[in-house]
Protein backbone atom coordinates (compact mmCIF):
# COMPACT_ATOMS: atom_id res chain seq x y z
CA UNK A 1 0.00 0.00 0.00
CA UNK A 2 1.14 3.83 -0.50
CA UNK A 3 1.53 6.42 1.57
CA UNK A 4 -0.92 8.42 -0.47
CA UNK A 5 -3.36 5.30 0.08
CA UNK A 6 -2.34 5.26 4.19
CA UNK A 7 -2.84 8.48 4.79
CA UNK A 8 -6.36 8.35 3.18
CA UNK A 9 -6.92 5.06 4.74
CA UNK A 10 -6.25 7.32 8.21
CA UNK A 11 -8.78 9.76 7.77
CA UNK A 12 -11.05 7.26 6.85
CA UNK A 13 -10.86 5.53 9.84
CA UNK A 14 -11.55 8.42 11.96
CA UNK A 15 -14.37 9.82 9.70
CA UNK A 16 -16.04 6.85 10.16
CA UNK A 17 -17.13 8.12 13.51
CA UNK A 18 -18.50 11.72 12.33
CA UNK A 19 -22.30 9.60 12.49
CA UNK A 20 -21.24 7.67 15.67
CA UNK A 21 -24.08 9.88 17.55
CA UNK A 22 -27.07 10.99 15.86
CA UNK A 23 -27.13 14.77 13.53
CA UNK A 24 -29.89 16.63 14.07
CA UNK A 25 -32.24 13.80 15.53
CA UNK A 26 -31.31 11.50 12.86
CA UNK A 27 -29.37 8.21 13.54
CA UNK A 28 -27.18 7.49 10.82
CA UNK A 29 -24.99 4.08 9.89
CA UNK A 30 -21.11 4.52 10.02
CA UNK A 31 -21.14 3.63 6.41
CA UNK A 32 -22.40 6.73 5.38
CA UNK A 33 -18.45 7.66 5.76
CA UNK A 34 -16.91 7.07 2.51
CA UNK A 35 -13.01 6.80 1.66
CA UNK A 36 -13.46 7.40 -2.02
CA UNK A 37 -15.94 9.40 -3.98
CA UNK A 38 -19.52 8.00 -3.83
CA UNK A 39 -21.13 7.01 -6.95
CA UNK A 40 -24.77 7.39 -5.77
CA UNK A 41 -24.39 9.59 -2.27
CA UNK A 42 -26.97 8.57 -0.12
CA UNK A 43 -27.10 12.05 2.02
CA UNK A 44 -26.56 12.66 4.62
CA UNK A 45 -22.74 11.61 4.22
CA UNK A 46 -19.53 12.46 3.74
CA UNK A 47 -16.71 10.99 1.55
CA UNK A 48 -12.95 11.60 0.51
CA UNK A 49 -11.99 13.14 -2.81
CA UNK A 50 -8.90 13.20 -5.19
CA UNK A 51 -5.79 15.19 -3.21
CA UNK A 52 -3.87 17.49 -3.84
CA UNK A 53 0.22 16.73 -2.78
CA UNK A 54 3.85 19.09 -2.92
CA UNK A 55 6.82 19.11 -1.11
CA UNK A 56 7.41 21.11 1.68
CA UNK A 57 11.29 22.36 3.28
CA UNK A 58 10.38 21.77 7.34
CA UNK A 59 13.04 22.41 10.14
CA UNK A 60 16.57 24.67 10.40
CA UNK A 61 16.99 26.32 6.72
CA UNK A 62 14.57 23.70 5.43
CA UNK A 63 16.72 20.86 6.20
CA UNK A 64 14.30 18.00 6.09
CA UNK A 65 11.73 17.61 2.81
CA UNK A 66 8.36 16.60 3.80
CA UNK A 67 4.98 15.36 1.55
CA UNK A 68 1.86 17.23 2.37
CA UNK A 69 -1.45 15.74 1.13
CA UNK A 70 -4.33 17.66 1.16
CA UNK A 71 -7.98 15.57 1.18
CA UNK A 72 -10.95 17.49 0.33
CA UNK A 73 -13.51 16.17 2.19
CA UNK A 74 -17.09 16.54 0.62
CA UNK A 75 -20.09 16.93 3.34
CA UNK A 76 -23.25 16.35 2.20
CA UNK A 77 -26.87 16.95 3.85
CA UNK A 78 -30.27 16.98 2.27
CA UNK A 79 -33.78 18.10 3.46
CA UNK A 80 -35.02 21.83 3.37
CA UNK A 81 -32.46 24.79 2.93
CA UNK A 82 -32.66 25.46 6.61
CA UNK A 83 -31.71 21.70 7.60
CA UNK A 84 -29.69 21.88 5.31
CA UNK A 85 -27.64 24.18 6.52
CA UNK A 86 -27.57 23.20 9.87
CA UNK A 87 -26.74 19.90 9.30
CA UNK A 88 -23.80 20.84 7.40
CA UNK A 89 -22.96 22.86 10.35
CA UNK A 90 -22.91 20.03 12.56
CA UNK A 91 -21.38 17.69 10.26
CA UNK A 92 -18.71 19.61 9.12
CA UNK A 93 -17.28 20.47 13.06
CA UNK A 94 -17.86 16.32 13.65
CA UNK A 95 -15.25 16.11 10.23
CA UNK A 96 -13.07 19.01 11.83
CA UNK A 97 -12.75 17.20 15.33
CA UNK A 98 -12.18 13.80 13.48
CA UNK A 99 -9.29 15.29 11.03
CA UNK A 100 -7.62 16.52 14.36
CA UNK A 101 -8.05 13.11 15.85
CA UNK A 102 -6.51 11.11 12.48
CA UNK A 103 -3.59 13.23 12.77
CA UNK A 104 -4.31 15.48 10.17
CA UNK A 105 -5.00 19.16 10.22
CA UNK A 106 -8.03 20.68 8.83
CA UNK A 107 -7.40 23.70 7.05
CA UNK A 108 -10.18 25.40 5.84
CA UNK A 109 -13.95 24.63 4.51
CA UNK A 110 -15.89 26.44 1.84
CA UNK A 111 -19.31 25.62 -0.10
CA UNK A 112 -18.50 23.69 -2.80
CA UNK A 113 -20.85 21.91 -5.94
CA UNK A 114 -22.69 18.60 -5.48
CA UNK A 115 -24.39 16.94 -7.85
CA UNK A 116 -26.73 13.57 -7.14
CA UNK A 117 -28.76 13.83 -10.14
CA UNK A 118 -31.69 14.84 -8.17
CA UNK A 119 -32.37 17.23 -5.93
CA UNK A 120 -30.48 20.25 -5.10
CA UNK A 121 -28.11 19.40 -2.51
CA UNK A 122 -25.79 21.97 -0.59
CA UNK A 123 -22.37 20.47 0.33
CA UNK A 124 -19.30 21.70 2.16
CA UNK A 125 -15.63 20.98 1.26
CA UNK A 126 -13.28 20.74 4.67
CA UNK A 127 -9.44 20.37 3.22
CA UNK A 128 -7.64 18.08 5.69
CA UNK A 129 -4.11 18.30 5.36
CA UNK A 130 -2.07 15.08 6.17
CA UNK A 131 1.53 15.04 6.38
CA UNK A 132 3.61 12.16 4.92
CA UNK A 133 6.90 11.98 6.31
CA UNK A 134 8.53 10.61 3.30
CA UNK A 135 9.71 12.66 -0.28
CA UNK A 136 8.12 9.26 -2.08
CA UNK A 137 4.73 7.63 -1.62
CA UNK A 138 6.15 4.08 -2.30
CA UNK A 139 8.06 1.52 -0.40
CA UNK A 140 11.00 0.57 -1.24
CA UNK A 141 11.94 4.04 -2.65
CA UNK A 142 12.29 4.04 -6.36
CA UNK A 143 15.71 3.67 -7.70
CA UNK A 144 17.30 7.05 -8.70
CA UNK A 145 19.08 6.96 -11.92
CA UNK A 146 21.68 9.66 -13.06
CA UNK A 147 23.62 11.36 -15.70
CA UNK A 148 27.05 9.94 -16.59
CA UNK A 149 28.81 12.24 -19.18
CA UNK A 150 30.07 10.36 -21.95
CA UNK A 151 33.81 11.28 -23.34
C-alpha cells in the first residue's frame, strides 16, 4: 500500500465516527463515511476526494523535505435549505474534530458543488491536510538513476 493510500486510509478511519451519535435527531450508519468518492451519495454523508500533494522544506533552513497531502472532504446533507444548513454545520465540526483526531490538520472549509442527479443538494468541502513523512509515496523508494557524461 502507498503512503498516499495510508494516509487516506487514516482519515477514513476516523471519519467513520462523524455519524457515531445521531445529527440533528437522525441516527445514521457509520457507512455513510466514505473513503473514495460515492457514486450514488446517499445524504446525509460524507466521503474523501482526489488530493492534492507538494513538497514542503520543514526544520533549520529547510533541512528536512516533507509530503503534504491535502484531502478534500465533501459533506453532504439533504432536506429543506434550513436543515440543510444546519446539518452541514454540525457535520462539518464532527469532520473538523475527526481530522484533528486522524492526525491530520483541517485547514479550511468552503461551499462547494454537489451533484446527485436529483435534488439540489448543498455540500461543504473541509481540506484536511495530512503530512507524509517521506519525499516518495512508495516503499521501497524508487531507484534514482543519473547522468554519466560520456567522453
Amino acid at each position: 500500500m502507498s503512503k498516499l493510500s495510508e494516509a487516506r486510509a487514516t482519515l477514513h478511519a476516523a471519519l467513520v465516527h462523524v455519524f457515531d451519535e445521531p445529527v440533528n435527531g437522525l441516527t445514521l450508519s457509520n457507512e455513510r463515511a466514505h473513503q473514495w468518492p460515492a457514486q450514488q451519495p446517499n445524504a446525509p454523508c460524507v466521503w474523501i476526494e482526489q488530493p492534492i500533494g507538494e513538497l514542503r522544506e520543514v526544520g533549520r533552513q529547510g533541512s528536512v523535505l516533507i509530503s503534504e497531502v491535502t484531502f478534500p472532504v465533501k459533506v453532504v446533507f439533504d432536506g429543506a435549505d434550513r436543515a440543510q444548513v444546519a446539518g452541514l454545520d454540525e457535520l462539518v465540526s464532527r469532520v473538523w474534530d475527526q481530522a484533528w483526531a486522524a492526525g491530520g490538520r483541517p485547514v479550511r472549509f468552503r461551499p462547494g458543488p454537489v451533484d446527485v442527479g436529483g435534488p439540489h443538494l448543498r455540500a461543504t468541502v473541509v481540506d484536511v491536510e495530512m503530512t507524509v513523512r517521506a519525499v516518495t509515496f512508495c516503499d521501497p523508494a524508487p531507484a534514482r538513476t543519473q547522468e554519466v557524461p560520456v567522453g
